[in-house]
Protein backbone atom coordinates (compact mmCIF):
# COMPACT_ATOMS: atom_id res chain seq x y z
CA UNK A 1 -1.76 -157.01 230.18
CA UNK A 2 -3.89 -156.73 233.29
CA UNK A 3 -3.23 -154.59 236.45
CA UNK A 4 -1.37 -157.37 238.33
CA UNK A 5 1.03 -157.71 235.35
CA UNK A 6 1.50 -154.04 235.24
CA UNK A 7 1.99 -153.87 238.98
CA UNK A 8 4.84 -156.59 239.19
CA UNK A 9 6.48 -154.75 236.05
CA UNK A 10 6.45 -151.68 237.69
CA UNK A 11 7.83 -153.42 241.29
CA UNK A 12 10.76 -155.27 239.45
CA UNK A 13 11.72 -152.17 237.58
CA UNK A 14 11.86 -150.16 241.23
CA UNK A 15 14.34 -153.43 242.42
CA UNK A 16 16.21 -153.39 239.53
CA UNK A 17 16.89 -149.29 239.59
CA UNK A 18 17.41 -149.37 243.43
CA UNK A 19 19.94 -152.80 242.78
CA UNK A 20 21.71 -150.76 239.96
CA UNK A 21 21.96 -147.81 242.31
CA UNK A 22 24.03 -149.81 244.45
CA UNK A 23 26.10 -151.53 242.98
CA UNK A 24 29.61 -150.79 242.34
CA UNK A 25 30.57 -150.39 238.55
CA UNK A 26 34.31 -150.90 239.37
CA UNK A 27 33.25 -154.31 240.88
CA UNK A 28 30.48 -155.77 238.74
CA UNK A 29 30.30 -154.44 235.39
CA UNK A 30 28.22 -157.06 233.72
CA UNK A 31 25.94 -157.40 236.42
CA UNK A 32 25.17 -154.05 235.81
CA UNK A 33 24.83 -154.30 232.11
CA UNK A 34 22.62 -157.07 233.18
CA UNK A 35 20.46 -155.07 235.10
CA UNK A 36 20.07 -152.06 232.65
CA UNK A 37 18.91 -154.50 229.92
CA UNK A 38 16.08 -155.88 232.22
CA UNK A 39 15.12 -152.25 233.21
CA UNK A 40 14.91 -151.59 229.46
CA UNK A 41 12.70 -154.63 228.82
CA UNK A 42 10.45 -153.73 231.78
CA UNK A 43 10.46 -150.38 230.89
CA UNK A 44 9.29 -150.99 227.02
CA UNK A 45 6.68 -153.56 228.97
CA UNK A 46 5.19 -150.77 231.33
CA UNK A 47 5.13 -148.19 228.12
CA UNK A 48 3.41 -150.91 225.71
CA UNK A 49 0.89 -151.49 228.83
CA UNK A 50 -0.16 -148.01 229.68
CA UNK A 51 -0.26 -147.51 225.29
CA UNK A 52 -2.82 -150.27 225.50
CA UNK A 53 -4.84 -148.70 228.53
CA UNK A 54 -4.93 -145.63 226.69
CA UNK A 55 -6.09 -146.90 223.45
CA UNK A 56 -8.70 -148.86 225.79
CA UNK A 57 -9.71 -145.61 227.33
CA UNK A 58 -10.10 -143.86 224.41
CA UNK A 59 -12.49 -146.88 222.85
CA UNK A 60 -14.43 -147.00 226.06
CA UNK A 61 -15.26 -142.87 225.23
CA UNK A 62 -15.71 -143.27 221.75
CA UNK A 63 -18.43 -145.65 222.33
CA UNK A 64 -19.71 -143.30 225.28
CA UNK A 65 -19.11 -145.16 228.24
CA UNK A 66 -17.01 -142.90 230.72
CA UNK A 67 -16.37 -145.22 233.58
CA UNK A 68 -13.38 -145.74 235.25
CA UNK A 69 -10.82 -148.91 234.45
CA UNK A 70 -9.44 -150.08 238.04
C-alpha cells in the first residue's frame, strides 16, 4: 500500500468518525451500523499498512540501510 493509499484511508476514516459523531442513533440506525463497518474495514486497512511499513523498516535495518521511508 503506498503513502497515498494510506493517506485517503486515514482521511475517510476521520469522515466516517466525524459523520458517525453526528448522526442521530434514534433517527438512522443502519446508517450508523453502516458507518461503523466501514470504519472497521478502514481501520484493519490502516493497521495491515503501518504492519507492512514496519516489517519494511525493519528489512531496510537488517540489511543496514537506515534511511528514512517518506
Amino acid at each position: 500500500m503506498d503513502v497515498k493509499t494510506k493517506n485517503k484511508i486515514e482521511e475517510a476514516d476521520n469522515l466516517l468518525a466525524n459523520a458517525l459523531a453526528s448522526l442521530d442513533s434514534d433517527k438512522i440506525p443502519r446508517g450508523i451500523c453502516e458507518v461503523k463497518k466501514a470504519q472497521e474495514i478502514l481501520n484493519k486497512l490502516l493497521k495491515e499498512y503501518k504492519q507492512e511499513q514496519a516489517q519494511r523498516q525493519q528489512a531496510k535495518r537488517e540489511a543496514g540501510d537506515w534511511t528514512m521511508d517518506q
